[in-house]
PDB file of N, CA and C in Angstrom:
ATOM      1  N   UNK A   1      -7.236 -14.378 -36.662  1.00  0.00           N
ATOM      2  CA  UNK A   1      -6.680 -14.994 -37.837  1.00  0.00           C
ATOM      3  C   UNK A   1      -5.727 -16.108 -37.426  1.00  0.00           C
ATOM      4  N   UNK A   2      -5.702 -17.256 -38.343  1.00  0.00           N
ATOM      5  CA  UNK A   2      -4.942 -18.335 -37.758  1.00  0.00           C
ATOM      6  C   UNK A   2      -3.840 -18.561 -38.929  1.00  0.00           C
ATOM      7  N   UNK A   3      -2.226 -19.107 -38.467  1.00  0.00           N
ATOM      8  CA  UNK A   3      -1.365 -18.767 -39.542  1.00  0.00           C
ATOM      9  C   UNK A   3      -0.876 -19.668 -39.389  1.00  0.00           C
ATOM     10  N   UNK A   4      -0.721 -20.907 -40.147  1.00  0.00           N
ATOM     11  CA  UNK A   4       0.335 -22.147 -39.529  1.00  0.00           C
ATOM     12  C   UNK A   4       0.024 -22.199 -37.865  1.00  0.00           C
ATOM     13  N   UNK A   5      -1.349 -22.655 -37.531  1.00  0.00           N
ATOM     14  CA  UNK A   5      -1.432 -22.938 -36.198  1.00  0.00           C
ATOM     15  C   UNK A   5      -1.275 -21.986 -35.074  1.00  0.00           C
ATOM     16  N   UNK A   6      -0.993 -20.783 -35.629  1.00  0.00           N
ATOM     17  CA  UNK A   6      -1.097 -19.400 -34.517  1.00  0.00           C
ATOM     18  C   UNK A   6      -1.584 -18.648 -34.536  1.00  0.00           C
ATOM     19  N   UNK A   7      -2.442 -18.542 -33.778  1.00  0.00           N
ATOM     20  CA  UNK A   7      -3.443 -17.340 -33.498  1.00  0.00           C
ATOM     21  C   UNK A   7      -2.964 -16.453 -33.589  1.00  0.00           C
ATOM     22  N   UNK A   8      -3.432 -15.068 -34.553  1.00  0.00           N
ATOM     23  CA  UNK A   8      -3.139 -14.010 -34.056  1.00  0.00           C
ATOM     24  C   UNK A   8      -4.176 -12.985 -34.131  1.00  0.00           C
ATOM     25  N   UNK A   9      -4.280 -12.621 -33.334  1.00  0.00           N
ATOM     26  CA  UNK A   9      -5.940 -11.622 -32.736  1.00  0.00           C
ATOM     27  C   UNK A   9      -5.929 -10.619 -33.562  1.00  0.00           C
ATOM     28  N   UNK A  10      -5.066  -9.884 -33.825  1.00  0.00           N
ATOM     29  CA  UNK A  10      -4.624  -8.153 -34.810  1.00  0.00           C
ATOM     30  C   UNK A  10      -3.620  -8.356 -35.793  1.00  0.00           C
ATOM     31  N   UNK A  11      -4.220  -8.172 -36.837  1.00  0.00           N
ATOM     32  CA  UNK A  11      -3.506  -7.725 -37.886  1.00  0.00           C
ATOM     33  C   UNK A  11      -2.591  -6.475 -37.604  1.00  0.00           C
ATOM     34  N   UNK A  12      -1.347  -6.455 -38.721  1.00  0.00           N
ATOM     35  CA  UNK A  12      -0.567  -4.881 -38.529  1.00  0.00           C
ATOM     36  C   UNK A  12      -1.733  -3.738 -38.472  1.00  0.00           C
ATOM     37  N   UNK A  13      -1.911  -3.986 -39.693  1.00  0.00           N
ATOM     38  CA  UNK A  13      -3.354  -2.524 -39.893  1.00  0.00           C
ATOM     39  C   UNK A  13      -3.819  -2.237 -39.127  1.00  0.00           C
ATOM     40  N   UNK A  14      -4.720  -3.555 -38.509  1.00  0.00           N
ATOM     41  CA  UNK A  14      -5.946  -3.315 -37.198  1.00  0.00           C
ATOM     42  C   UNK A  14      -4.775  -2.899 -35.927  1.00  0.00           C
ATOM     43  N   UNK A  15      -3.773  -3.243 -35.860  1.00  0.00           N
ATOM     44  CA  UNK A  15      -3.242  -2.735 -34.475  1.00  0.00           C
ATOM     45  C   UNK A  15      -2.750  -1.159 -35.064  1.00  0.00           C
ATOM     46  N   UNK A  16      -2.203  -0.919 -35.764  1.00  0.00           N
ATOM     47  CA  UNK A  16      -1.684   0.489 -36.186  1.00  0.00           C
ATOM     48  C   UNK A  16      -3.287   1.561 -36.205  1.00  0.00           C
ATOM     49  N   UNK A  17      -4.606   0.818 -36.372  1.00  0.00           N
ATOM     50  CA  UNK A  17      -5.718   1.682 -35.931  1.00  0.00           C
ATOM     51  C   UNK A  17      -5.837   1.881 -34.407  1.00  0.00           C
ATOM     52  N   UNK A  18      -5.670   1.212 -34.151  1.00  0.00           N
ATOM     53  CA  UNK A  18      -5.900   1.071 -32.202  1.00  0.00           C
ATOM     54  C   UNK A  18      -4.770   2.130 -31.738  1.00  0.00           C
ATOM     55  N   UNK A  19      -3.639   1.333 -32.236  1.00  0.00           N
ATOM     56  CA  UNK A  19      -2.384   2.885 -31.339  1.00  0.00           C
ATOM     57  C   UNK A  19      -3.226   4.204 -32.448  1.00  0.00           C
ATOM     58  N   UNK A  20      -3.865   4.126 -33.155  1.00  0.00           N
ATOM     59  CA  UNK A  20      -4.043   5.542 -33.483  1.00  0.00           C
ATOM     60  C   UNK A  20      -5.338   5.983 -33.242  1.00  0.00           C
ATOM     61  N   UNK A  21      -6.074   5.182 -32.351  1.00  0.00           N
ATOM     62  CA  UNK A  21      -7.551   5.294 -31.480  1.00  0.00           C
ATOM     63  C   UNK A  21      -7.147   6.098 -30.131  1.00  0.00           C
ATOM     64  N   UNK A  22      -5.862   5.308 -29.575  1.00  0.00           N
ATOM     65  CA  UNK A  22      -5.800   5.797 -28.350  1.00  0.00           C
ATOM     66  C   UNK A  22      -5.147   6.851 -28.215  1.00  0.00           C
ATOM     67  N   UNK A  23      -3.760   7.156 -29.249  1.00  0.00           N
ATOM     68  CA  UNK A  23      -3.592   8.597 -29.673  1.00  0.00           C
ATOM     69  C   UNK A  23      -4.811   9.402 -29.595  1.00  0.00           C
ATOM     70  N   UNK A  24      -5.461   9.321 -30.619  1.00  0.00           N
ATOM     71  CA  UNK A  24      -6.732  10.278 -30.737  1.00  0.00           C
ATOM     72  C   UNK A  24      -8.012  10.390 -29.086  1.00  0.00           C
ATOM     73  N   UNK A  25      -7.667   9.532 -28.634  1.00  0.00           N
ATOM     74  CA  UNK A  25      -8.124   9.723 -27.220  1.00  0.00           C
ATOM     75  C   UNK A  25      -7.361  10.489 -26.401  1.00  0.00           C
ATOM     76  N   UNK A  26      -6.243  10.166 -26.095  1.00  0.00           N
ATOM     77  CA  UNK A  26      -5.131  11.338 -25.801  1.00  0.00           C
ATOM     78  C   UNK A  26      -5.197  12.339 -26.333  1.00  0.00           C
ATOM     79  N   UNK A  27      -5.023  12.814 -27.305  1.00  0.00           N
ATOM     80  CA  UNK A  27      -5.010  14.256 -27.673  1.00  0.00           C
ATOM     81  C   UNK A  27      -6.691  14.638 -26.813  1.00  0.00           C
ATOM     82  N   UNK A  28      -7.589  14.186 -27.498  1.00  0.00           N
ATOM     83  CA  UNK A  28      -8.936  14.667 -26.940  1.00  0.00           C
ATOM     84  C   UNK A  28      -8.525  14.947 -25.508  1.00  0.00           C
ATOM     85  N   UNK A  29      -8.325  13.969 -24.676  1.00  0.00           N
ATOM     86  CA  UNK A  29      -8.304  14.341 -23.306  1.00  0.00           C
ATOM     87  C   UNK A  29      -7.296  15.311 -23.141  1.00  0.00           C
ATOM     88  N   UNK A  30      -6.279  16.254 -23.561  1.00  0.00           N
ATOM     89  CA  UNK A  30      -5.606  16.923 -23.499  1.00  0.00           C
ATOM     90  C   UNK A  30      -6.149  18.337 -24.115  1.00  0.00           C
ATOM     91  N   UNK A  31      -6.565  18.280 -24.716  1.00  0.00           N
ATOM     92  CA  UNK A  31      -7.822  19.266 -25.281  1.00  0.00           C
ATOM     93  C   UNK A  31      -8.799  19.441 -24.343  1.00  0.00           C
ATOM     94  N   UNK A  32      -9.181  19.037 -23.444  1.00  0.00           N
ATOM     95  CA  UNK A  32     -10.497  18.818 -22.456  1.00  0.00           C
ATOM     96  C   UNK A  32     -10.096  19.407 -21.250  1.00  0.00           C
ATOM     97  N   UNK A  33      -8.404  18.838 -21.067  1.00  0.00           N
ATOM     98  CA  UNK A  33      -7.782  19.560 -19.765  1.00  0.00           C
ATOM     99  C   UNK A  33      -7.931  21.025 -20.315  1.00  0.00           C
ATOM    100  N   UNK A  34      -7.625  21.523 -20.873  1.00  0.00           N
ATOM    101  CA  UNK A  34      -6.911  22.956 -21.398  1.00  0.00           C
ATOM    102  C   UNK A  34      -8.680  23.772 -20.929  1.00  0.00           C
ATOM    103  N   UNK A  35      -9.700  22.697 -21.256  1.00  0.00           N
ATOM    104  CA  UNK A  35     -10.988  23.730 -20.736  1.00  0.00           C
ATOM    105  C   UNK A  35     -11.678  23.277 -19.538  1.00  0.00           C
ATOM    106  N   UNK A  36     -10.609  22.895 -18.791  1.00  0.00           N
ATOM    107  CA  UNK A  36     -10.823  22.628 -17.490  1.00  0.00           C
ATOM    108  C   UNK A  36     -11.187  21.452 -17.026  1.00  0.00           C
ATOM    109  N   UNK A  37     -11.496  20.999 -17.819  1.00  0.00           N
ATOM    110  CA  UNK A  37     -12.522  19.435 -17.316  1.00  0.00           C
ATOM    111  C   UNK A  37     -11.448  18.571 -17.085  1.00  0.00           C
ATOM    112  N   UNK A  38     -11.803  17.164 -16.729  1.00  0.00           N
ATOM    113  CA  UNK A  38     -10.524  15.779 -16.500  1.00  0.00           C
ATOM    114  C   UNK A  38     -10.745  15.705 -17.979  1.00  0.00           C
ATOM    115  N   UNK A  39      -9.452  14.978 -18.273  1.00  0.00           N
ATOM    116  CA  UNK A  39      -8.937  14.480 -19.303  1.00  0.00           C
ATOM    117  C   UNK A  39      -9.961  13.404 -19.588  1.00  0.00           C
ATOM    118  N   UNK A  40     -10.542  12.745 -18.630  1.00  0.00           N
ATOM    119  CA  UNK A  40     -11.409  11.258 -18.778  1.00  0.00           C
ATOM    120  C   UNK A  40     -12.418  12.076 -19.321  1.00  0.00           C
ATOM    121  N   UNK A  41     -12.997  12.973 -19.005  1.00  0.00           N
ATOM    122  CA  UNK A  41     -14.185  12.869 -19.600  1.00  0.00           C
ATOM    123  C   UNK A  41     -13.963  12.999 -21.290  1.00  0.00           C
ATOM    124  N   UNK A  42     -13.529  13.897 -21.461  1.00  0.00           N
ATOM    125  CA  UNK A  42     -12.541  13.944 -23.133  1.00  0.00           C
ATOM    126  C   UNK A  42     -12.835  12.825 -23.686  1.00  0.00           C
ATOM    127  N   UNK A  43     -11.825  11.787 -23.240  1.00  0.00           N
ATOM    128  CA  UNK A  43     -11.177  10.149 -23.119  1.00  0.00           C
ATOM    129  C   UNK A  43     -12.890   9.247 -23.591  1.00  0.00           C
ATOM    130  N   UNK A  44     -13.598   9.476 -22.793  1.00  0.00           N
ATOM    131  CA  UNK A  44     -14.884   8.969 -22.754  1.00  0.00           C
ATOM    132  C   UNK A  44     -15.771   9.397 -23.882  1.00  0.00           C
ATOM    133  N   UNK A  45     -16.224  10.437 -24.149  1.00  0.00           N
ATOM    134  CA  UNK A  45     -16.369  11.291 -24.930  1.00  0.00           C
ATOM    135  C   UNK A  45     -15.687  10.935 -26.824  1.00  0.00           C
ATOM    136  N   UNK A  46     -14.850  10.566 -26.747  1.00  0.00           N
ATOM    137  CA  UNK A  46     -14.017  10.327 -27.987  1.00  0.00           C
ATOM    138  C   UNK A  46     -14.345   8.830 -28.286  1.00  0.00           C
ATOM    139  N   UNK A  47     -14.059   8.014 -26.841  1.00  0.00           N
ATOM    140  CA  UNK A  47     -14.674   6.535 -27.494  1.00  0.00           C
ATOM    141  C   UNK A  47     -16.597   6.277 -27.366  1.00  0.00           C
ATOM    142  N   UNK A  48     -16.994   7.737 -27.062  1.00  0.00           N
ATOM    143  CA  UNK A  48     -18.253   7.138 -28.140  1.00  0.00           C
ATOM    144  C   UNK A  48     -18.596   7.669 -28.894  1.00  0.00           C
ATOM    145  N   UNK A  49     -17.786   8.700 -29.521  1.00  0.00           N
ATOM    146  CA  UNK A  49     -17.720   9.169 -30.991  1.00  0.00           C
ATOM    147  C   UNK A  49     -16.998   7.594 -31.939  1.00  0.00           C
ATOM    148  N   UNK A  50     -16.276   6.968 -31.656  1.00  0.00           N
ATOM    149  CA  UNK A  50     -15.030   6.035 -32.835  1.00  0.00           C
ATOM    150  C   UNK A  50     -16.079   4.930 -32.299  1.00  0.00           C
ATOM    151  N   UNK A  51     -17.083   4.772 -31.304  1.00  0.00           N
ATOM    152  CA  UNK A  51     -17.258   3.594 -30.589  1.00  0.00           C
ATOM    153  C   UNK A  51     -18.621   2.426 -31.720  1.00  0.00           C
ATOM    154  N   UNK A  52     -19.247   2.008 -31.395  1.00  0.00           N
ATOM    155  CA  UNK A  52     -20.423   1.345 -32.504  1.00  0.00           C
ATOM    156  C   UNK A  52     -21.513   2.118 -32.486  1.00  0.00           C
ATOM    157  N   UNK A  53     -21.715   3.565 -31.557  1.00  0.00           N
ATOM    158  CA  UNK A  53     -23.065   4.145 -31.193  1.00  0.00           C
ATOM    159  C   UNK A  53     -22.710   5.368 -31.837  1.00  0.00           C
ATOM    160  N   UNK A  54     -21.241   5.385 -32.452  1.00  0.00           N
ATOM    161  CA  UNK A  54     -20.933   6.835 -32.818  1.00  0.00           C
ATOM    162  C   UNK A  54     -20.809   6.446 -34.535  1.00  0.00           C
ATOM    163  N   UNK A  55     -18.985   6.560 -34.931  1.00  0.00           N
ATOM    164  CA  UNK A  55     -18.349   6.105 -36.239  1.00  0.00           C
ATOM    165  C   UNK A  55     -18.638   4.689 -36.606  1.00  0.00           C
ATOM    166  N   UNK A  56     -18.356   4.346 -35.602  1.00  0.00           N
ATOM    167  CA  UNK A  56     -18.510   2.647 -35.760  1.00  0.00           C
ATOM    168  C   UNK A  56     -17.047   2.212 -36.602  1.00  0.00           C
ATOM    169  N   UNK A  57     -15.499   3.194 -36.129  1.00  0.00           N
ATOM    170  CA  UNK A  57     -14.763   3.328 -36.994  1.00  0.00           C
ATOM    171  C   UNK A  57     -13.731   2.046 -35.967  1.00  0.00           C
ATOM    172  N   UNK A  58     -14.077   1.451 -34.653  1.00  0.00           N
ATOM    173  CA  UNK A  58     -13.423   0.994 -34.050  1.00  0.00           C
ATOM    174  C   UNK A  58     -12.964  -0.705 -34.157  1.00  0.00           C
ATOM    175  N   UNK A  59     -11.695  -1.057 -34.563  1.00  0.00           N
ATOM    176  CA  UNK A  59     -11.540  -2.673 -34.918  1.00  0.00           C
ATOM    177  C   UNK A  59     -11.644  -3.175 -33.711  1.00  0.00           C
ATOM    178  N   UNK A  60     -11.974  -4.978 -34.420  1.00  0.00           N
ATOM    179  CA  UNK A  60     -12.216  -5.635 -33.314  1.00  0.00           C
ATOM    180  C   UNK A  60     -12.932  -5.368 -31.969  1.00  0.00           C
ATOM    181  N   UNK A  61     -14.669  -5.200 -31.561  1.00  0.00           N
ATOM    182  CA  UNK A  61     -15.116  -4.504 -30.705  1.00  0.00           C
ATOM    183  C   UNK A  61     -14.917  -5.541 -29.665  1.00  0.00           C
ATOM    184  N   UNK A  62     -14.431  -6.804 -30.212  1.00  0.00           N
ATOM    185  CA  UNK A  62     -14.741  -7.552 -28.928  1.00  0.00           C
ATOM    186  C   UNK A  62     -13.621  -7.354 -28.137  1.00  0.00           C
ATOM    187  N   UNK A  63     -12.216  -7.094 -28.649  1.00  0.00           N
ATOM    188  CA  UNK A  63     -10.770  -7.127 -28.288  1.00  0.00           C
ATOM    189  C   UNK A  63     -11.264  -5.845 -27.430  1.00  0.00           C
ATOM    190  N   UNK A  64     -11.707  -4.443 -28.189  1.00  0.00           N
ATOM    191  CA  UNK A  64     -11.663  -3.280 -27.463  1.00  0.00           C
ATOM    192  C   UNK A  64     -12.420  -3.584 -26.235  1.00  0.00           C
ATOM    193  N   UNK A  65     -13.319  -4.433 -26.341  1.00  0.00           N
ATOM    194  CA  UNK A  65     -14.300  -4.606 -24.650  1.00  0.00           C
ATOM    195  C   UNK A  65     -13.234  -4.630 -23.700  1.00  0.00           C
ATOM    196  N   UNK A  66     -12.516  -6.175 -24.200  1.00  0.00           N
ATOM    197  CA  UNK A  66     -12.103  -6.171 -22.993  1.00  0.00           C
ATOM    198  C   UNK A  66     -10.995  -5.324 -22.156  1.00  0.00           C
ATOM    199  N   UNK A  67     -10.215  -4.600 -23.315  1.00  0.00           N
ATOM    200  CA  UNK A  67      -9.269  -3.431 -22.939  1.00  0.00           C
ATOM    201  C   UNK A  67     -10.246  -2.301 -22.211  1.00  0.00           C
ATOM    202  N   UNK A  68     -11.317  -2.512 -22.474  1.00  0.00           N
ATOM    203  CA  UNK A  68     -11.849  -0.905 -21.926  1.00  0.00           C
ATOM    204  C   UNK A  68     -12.173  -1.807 -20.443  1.00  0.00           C
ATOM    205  N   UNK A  69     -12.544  -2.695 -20.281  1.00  0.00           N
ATOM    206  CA  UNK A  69     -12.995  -3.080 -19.060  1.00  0.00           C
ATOM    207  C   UNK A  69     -12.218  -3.510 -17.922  1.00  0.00           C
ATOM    208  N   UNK A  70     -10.553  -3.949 -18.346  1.00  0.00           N
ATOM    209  CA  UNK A  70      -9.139  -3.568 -17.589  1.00  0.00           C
ATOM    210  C   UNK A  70      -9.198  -2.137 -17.633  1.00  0.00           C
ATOM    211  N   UNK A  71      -9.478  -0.955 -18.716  1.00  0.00           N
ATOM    212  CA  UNK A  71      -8.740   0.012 -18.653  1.00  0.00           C
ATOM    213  C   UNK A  71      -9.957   0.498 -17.328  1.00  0.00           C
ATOM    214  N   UNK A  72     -11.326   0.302 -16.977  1.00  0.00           N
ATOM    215  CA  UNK A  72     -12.199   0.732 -15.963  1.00  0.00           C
ATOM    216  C   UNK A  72     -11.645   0.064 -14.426  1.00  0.00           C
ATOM    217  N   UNK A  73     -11.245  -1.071 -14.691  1.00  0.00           N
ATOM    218  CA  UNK A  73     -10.846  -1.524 -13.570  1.00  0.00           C
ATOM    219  C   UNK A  73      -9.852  -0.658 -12.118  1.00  0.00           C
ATOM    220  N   UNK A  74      -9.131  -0.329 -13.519  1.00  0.00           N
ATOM    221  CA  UNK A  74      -7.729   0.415 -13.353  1.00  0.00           C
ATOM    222  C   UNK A  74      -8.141   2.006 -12.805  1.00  0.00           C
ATOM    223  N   UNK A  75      -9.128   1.976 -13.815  1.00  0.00           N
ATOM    224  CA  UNK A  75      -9.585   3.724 -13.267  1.00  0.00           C
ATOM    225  C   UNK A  75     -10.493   3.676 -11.552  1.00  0.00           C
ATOM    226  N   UNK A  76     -10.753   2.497 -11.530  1.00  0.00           N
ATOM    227  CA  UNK A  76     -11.824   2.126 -10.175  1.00  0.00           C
ATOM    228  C   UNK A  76     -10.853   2.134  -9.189  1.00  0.00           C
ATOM    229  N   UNK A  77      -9.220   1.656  -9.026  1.00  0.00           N
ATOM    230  CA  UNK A  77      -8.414   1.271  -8.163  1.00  0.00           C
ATOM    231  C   UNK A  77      -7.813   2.837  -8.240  1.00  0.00           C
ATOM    232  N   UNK A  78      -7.273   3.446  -8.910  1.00  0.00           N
ATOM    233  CA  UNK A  78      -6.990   4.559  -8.935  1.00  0.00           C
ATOM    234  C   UNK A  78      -7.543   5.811  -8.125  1.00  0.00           C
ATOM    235  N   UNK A  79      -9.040   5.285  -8.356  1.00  0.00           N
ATOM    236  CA  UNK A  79      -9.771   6.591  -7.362  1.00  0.00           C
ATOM    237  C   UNK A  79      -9.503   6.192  -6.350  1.00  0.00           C
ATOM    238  N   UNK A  80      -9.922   4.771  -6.369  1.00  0.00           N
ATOM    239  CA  UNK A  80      -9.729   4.583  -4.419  1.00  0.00           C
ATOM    240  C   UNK A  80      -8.467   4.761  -3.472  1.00  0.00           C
ATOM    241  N   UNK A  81      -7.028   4.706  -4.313  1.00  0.00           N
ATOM    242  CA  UNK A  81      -6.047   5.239  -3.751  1.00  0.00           C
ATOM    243  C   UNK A  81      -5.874   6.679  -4.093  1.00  0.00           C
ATOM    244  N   UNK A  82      -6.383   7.161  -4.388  1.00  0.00           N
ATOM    245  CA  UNK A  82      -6.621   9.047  -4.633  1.00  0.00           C
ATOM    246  C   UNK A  82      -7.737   9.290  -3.246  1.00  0.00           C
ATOM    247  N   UNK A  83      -8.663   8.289  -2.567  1.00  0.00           N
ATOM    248  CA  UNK A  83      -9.417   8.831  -1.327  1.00  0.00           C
ATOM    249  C   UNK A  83      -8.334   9.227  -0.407  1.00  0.00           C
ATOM    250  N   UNK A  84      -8.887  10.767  -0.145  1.00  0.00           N
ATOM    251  CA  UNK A  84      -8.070  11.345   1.072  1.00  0.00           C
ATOM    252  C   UNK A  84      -8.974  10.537   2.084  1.00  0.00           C
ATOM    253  N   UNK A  85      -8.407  10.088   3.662  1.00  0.00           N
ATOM    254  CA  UNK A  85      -9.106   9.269   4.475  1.00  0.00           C
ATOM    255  C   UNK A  85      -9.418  10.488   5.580  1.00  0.00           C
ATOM    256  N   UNK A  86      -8.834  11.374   5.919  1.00  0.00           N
ATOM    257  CA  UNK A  86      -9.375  12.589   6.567  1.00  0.00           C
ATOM    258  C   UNK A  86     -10.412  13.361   5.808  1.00  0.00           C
ATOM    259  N   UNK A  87     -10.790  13.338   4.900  1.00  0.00           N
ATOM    260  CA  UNK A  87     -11.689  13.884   4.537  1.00  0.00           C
ATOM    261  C   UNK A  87     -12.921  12.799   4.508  1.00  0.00           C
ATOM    262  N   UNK A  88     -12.313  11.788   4.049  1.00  0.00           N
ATOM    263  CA  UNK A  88     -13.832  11.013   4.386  1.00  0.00           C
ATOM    264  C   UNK A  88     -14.298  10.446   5.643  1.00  0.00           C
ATOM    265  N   UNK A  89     -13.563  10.639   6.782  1.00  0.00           N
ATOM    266  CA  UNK A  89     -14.241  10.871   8.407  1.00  0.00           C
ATOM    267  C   UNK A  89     -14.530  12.303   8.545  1.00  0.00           C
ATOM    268  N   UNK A  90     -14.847  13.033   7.908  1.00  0.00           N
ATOM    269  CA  UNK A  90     -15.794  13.779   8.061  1.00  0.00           C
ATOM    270  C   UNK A  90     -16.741  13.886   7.540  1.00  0.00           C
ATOM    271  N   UNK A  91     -17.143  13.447   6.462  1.00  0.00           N
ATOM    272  CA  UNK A  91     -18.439  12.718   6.417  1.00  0.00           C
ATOM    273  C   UNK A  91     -19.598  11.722   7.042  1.00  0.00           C
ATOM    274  N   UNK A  92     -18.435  10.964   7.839  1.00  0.00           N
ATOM    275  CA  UNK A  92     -18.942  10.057   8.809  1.00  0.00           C
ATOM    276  C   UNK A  92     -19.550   8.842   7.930  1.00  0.00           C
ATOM    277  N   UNK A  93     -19.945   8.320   9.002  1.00  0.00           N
ATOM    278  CA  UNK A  93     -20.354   6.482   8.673  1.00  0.00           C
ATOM    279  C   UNK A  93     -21.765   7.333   7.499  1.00  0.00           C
ATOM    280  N   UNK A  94     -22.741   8.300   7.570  1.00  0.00           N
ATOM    281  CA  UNK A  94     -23.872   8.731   6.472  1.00  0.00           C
ATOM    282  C   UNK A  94     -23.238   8.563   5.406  1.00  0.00           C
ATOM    283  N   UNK A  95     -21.855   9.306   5.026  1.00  0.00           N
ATOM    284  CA  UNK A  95     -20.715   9.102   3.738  1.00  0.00           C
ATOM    285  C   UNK A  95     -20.967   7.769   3.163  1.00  0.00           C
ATOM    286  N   UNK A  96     -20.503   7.050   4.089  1.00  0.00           N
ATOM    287  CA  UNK A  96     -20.035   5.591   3.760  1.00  0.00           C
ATOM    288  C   UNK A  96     -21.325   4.666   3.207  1.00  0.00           C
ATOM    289  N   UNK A  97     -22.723   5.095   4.351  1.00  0.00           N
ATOM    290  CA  UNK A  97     -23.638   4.373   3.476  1.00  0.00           C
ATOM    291  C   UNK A  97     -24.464   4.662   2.326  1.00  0.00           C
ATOM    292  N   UNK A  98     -24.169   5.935   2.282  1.00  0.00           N
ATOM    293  CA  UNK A  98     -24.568   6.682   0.714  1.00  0.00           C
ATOM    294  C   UNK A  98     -24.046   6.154  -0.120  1.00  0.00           C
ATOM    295  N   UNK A  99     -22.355   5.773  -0.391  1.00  0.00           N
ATOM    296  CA  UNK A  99     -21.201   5.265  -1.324  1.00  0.00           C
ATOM    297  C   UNK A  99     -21.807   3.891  -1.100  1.00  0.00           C
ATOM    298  N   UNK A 100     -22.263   3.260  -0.164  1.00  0.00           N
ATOM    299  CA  UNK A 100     -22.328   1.455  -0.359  1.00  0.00           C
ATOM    300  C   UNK A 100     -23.939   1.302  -0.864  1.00  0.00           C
ATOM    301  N   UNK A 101     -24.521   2.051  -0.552  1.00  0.00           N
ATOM    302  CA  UNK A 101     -25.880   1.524  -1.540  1.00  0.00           C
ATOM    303  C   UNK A 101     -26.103   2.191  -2.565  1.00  0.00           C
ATOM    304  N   UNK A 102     -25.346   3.490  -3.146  1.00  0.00           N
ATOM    305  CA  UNK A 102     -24.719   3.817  -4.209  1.00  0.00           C
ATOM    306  C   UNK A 102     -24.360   2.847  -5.374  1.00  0.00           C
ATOM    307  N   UNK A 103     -23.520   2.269  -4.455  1.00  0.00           N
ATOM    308  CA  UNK A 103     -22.703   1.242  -5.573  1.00  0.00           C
ATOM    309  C   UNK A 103     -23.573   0.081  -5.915  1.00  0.00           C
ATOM    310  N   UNK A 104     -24.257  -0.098  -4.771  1.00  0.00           N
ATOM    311  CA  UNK A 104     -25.895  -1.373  -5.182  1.00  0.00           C
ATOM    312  C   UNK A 104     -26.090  -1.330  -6.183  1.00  0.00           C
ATOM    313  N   UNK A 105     -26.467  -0.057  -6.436  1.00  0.00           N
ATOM    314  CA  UNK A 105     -27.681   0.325  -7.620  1.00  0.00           C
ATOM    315  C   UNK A 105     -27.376   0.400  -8.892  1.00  0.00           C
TER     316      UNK A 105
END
């Protein structure tokens, strides 16, 4: 929406849905811990229930892309500083090329 020359991407409404998207993702993933699983899968799980394949209840899909695709980024850097490095020399260099043509595909 443009207002006297300023962009503004979210309305109050549409942003007061989003903090209450990601609430509702939170709780889910907190619900998910309690039956053992990661919270992400929950997390995942919930945005494709609200997502366009589920409710289709989610504003702005283009804004949400790109938040989900920082928020993957973030989850990609995260694992890799969560690799224990003693555990993955014992797997050996087979480990490593399983994970790199893994990731090819």
């Amino acid at each position: 929406r443009c207002s006297q020359g300023v962009h503004v991407p979210f309305t109050f409404e549409e942003l007061v849905a989003f903090c209450g998207i990601l609430l509702i993702f939170w709780i889910v993933g907190k619900c998910v811990e309690r039956l053992g699983l990661p919270a992400l899968v929950g997390e995942i799980l919930a945005g494709i229930a609200v997502g366009p394949h589920g409710l289709d209840i989610a504003p702005k899909p283009d804004a949400l892309m790109m938040v989900g695709e920082f928020g993957l980024v973030l989850m990609v850097l995260e694992a890799g500083v969560e690799v224990d490095l003693a555990s993955l020399s014992l797997v050996g260099a087979r480990g490593v090329q399983v994970a790199f043509f893994g990731s090819l595909v």
